[in-house]
Protein backbone atom coordinates (compact mmCIF):
# COMPACT_ATOMS: atom_id res chain seq x y z
CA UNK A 1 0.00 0.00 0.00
CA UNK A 2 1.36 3.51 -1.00
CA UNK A 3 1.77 5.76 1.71
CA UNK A 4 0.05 8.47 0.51
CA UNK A 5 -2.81 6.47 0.41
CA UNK A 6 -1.94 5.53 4.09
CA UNK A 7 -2.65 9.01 4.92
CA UNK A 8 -5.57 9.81 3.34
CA UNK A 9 -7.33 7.08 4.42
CA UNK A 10 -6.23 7.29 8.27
CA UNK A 11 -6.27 11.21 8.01
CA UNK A 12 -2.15 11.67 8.67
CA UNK A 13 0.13 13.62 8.57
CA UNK A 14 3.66 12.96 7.10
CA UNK A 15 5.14 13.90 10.83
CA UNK A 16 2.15 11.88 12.31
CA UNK A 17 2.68 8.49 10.17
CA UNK A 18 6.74 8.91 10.84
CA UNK A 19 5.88 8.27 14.18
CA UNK A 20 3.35 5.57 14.10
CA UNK A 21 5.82 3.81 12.35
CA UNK A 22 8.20 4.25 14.74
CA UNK A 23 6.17 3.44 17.56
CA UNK A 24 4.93 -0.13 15.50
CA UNK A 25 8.35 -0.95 15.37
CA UNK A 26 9.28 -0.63 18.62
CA UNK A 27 6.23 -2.64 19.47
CA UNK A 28 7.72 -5.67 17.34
CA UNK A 29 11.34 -5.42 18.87
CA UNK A 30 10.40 -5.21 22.15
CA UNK A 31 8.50 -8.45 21.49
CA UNK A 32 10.93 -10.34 19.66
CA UNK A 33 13.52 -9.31 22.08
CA UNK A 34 11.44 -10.68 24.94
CA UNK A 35 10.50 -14.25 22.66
CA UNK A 36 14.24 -14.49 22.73
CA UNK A 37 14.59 -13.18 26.40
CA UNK A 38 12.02 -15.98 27.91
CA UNK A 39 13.55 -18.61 25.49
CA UNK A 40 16.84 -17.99 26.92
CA UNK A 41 15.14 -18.36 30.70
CA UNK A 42 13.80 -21.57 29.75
CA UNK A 43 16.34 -23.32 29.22
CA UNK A 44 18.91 -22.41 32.00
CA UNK A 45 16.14 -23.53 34.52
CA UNK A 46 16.07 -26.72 33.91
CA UNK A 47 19.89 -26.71 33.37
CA UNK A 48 20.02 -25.70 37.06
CA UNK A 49 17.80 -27.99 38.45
CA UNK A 50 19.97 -31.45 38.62
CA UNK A 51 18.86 -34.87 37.91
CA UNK A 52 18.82 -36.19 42.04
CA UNK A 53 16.77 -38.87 41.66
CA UNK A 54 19.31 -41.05 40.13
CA UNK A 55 22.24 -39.72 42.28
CA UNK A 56 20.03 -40.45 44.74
CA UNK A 57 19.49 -44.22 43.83
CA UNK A 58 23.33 -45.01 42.76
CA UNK A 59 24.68 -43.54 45.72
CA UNK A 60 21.84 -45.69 47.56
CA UNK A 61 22.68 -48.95 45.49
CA UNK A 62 26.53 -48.34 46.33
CA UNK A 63 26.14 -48.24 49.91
CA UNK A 64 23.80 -50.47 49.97
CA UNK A 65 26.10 -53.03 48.20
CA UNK A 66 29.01 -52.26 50.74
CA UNK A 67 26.78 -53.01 53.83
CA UNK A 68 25.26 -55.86 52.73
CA UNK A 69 28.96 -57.80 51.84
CA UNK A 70 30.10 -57.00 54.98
CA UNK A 71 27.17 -59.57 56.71
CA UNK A 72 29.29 -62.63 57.32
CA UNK A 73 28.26 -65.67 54.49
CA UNK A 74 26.97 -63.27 52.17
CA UNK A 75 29.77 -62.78 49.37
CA UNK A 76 29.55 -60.61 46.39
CA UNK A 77 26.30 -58.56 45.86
CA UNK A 78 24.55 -57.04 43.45
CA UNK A 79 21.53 -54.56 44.60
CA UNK A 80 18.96 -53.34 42.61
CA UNK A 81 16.50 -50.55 43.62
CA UNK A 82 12.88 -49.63 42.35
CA UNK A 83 12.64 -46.06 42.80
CA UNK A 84 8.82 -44.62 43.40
CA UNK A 85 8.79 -41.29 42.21
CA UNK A 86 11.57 -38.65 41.74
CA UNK A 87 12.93 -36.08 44.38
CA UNK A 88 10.88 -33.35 45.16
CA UNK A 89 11.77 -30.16 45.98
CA UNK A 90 10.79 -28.29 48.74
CA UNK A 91 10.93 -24.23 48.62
CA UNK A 92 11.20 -21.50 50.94
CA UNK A 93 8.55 -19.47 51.41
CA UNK A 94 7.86 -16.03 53.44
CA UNK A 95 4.86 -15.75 55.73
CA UNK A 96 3.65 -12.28 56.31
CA UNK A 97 0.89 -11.58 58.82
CA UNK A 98 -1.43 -9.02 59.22
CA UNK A 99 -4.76 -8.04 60.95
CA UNK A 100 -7.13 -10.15 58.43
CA UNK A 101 -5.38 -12.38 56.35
CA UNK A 102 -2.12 -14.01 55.82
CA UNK A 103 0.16 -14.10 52.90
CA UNK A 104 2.63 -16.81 51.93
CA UNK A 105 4.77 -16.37 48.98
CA UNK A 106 8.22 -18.85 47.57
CA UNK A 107 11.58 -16.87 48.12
CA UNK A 108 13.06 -16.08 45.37
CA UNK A 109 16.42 -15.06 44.48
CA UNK A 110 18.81 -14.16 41.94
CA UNK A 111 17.30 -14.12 38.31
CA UNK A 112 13.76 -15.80 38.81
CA UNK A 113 15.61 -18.76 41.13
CA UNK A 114 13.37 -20.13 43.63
CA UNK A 115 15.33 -20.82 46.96
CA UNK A 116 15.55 -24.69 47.92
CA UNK A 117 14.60 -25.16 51.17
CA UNK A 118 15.20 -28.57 51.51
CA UNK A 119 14.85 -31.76 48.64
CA UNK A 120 12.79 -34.79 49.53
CA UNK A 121 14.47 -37.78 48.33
CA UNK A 122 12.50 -40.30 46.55
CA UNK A 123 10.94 -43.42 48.14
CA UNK A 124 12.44 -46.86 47.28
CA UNK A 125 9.73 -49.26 46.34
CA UNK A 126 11.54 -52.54 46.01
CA UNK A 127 15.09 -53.76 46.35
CA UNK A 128 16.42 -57.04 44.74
CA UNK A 129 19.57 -58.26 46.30
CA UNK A 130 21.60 -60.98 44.21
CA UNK A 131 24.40 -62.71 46.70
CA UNK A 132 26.55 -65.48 46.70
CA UNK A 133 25.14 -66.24 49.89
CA UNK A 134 21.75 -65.90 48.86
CA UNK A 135 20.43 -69.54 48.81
CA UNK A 136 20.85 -69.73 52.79
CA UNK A 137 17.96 -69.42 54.88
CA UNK A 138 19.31 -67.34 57.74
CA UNK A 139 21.68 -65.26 54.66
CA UNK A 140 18.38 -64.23 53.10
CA UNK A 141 17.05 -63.63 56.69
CA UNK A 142 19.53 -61.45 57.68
CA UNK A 143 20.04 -59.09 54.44
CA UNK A 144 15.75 -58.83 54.11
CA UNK A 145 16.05 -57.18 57.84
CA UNK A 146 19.32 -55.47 57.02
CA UNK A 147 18.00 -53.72 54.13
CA UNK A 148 14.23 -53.00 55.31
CA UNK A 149 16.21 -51.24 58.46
CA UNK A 150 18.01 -49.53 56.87
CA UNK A 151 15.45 -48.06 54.12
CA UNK A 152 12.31 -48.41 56.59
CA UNK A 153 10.48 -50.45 54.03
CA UNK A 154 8.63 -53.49 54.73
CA UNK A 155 10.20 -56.97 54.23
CA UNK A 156 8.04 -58.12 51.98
CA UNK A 157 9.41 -55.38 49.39
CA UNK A 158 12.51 -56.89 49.59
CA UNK A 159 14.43 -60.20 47.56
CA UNK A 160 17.33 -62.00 48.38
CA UNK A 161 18.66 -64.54 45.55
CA UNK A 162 21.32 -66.49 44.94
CA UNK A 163 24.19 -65.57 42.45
CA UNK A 164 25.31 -67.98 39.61
């Protein structure tokens, strides 16, 4: 469209349209400047938040695995775990309290960074324990209660087998 025709039809003047057009371009670089911006945000967030569950459960499996060769008769082990659900994470928050109502709202710190109060670990489910001991009656006995103990899971979510 000519611009001539621009301002006839919208009733312009030359000053007038100059700065429409100024003002519509701003408009556009302000929004793909903020597309970029939040795309940007995106992705550094869930850079920042690390993978725990799994730390979690190999650090668990290695101990675990240590412990449980250390019961006399047992031999070399193998432990697998059956993790329930991942870690959660737990935030701070701020309380403020007035006359008629209360307000609680997450910390946050930095650039958009919630502050961690505390993570939950996830809940083991099931634990399979593979020893060279494993076929003994009193072996099996002793790793089921070592291992519900120590994760405070019932017995019955916990298997003891022999190793080939």
């Amino acid at each position: 469209m000519n611009l001539d025709k621009l301002k006839e039809k919208f009733k312009l003047t030359s000053k007038q349209l100059i700065y429409l057009s100024v003002a519509v371009l701003s408009v556009i670089l302000i929004m793909m400047l903020n597309s970029f911006e939040s795309n940007d945000e995106d992705t550094t967030d869930t850079e920042t938040i690390p993978d725990v569950s799994s730390e979690y459960a190999e650090e668990l499996k290695l101990q675990l695995e240590e412990i449980i060769s250390k019961i006399d008769g047992v031999g070399e082990v193998t432990v697998m775990l059956t993790i329930e659900s991942s870690a959660s994470y737990v935030y701070t928050t701020d309380i403020e309290k007035d006359e008629l109502e209360t307000k609680t709202e997450t910390v946050i710190i930095g650039n958009k960074e919630a502050l961690i109060e505390r993570i939950d670990n996830p809940q083991v489910s099931g634990v399979l324990v593979v020893c060279t001991g494993g076929d003994r009656a009193v072996i099996q006995e002793q790793v089921i209660k070592a291992v519900s103990t120590v994760l405070d899971i019932p017995s019955n979510k916990v298997y003891v087998a022999k190793s080939n």
